[in-house]
N, C-alpha and C. Protein backbone atom coordinates (compact mmCIF):
# COMPACT_ATOMS: atom_id res chain seq x y z
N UNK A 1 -19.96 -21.34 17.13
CA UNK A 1 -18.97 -20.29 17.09
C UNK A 1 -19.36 -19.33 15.97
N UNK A 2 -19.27 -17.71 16.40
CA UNK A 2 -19.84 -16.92 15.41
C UNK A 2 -18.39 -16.19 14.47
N UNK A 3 -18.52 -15.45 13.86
CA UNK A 3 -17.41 -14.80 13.22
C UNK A 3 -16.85 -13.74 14.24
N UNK A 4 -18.06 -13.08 14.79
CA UNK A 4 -17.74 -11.84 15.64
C UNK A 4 -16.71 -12.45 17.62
N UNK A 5 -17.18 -13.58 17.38
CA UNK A 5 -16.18 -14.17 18.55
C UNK A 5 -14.80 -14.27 18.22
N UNK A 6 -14.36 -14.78 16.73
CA UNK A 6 -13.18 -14.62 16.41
C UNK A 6 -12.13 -13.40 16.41
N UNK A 7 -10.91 -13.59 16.83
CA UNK A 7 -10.30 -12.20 16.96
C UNK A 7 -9.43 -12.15 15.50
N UNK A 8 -9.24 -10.82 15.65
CA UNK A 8 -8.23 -10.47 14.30
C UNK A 8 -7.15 -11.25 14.56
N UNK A 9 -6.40 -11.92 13.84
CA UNK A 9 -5.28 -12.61 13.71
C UNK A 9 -4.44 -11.90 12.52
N UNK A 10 -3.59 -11.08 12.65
CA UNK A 10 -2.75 -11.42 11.46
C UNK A 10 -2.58 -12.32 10.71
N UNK A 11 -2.12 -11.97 9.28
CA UNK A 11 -1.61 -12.77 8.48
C UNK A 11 0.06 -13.34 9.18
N UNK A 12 0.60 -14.48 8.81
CA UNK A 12 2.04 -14.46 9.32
C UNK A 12 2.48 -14.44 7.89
N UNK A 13 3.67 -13.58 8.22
CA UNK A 13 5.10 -13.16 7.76
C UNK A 13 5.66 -14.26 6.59
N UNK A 14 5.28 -13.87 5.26
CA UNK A 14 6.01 -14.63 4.25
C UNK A 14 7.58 -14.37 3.59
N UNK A 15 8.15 -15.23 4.00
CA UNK A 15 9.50 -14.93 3.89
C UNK A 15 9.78 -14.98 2.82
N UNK A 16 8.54 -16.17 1.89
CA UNK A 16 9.53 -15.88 0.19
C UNK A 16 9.23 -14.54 -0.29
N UNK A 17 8.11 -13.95 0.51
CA UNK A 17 8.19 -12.89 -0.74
C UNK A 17 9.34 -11.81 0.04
N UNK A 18 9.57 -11.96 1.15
CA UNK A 18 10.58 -11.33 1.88
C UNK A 18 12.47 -11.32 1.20
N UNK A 19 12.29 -12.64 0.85
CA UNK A 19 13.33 -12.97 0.04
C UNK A 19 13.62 -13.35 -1.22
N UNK A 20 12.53 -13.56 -2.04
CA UNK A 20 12.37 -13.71 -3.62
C UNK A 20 12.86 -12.95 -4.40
N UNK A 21 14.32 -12.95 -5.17
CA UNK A 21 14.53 -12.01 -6.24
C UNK A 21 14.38 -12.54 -7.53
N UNK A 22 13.13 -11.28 -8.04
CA UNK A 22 12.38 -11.89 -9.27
C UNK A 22 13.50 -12.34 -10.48
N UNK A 23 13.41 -13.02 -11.56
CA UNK A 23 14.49 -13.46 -12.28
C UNK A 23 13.88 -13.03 -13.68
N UNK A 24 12.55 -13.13 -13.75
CA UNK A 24 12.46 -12.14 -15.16
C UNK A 24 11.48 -10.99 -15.07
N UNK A 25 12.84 -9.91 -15.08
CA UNK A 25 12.39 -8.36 -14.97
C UNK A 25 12.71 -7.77 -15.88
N UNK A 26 12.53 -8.08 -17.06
CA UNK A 26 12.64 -7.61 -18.19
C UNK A 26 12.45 -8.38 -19.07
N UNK A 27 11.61 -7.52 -20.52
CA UNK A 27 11.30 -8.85 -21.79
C UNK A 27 12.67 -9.03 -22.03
N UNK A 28 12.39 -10.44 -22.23
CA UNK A 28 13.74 -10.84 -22.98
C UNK A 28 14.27 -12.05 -21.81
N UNK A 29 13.97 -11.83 -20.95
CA UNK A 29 14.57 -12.19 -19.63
C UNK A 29 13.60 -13.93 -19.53
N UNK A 30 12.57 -14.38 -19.89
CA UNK A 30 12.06 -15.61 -20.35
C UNK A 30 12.66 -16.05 -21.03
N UNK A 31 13.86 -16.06 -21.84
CA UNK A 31 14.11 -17.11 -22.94
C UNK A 31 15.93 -17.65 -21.83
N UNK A 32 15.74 -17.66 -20.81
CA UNK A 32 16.70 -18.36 -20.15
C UNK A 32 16.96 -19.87 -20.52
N UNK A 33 18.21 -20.07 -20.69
CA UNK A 33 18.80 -21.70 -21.03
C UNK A 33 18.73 -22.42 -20.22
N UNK A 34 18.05 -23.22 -19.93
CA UNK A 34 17.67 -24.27 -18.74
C UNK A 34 17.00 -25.52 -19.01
N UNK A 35 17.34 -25.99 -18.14
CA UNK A 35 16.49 -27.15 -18.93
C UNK A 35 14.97 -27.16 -18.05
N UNK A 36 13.86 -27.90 -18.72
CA UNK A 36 12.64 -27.60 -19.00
C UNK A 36 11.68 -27.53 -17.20
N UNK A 37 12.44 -28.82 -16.62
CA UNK A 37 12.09 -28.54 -15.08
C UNK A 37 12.42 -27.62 -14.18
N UNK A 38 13.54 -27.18 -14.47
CA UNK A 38 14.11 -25.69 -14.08
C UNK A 38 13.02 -24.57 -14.63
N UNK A 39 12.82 -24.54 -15.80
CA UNK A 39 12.11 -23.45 -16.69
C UNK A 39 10.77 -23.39 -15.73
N UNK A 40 10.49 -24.45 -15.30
CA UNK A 40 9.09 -24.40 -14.82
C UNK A 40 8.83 -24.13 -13.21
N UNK A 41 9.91 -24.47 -12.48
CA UNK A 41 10.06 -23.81 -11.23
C UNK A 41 10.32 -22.52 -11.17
N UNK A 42 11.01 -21.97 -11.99
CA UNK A 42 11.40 -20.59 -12.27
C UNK A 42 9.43 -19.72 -12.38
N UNK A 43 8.97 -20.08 -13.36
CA UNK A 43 7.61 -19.90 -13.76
C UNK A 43 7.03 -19.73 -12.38
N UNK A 44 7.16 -20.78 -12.00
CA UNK A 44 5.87 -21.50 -10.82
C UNK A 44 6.34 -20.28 -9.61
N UNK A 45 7.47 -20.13 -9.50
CA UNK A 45 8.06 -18.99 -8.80
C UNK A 45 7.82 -17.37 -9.11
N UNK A 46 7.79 -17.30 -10.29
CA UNK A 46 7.39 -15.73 -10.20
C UNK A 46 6.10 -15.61 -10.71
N UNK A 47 4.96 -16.53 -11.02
CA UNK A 47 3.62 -16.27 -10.94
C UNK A 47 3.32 -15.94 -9.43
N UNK A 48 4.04 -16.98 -8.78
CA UNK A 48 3.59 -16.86 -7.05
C UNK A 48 4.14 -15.63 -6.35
N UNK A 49 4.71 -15.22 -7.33
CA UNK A 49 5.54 -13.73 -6.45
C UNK A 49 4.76 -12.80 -6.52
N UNK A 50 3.85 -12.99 -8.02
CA UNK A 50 3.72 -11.78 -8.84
C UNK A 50 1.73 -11.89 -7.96
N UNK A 51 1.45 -12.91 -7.74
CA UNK A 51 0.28 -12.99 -7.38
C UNK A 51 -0.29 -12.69 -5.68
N UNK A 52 1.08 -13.07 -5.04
CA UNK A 52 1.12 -13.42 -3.75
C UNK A 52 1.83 -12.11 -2.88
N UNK A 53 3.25 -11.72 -3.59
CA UNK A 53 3.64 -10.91 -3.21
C UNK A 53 3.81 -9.26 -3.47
N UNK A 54 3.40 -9.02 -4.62
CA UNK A 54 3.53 -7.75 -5.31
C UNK A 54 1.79 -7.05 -5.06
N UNK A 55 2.20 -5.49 -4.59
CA UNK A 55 1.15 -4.97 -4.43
C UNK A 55 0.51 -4.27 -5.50
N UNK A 56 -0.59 -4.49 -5.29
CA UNK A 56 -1.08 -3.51 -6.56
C UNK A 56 -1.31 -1.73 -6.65
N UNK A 57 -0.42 -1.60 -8.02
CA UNK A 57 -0.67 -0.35 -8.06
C UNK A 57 -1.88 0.71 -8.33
C-alpha cells in the first residue's frame, strides 16, 4: 500500500476543544485553591487546550 492510494480523510471533530472553557486567562488566575490533584488536571487541561486546540497567531 502506497501513500498516494490513501484518500484524504479528515481529521474528526474534537469536542473538548469545542467545549473547553479555559480557566486560567489571566496572570494571577494559577494560584487557584484546590487541592493538588485537581491543580493538576486543571494543568493537564489547559496545556492540552493550549497545544491541541488554539490556533496560532
Amino acid at each position: 500500500m502506497s501513500l498516494s492510494s490513501c484518500q484524504h480523510v479528515p481529521p474528526p471533530v474534537d469536542s473538548f476543544c469545542q467545549i473547553y472553557n479555559p480557566v486560567v486567562v489571566q496572570k494571577g488566575d494559577g494560584s487557584i485553591a484546590a487541592a493538588s490533584g485537581v491543580k493538576k488536571r486543571i494543568l493537564a487541561n489547559e496545556l492540552t487546550y493550549r497545544d491541541q486546540c488554539k490556533k496560532p497567531k
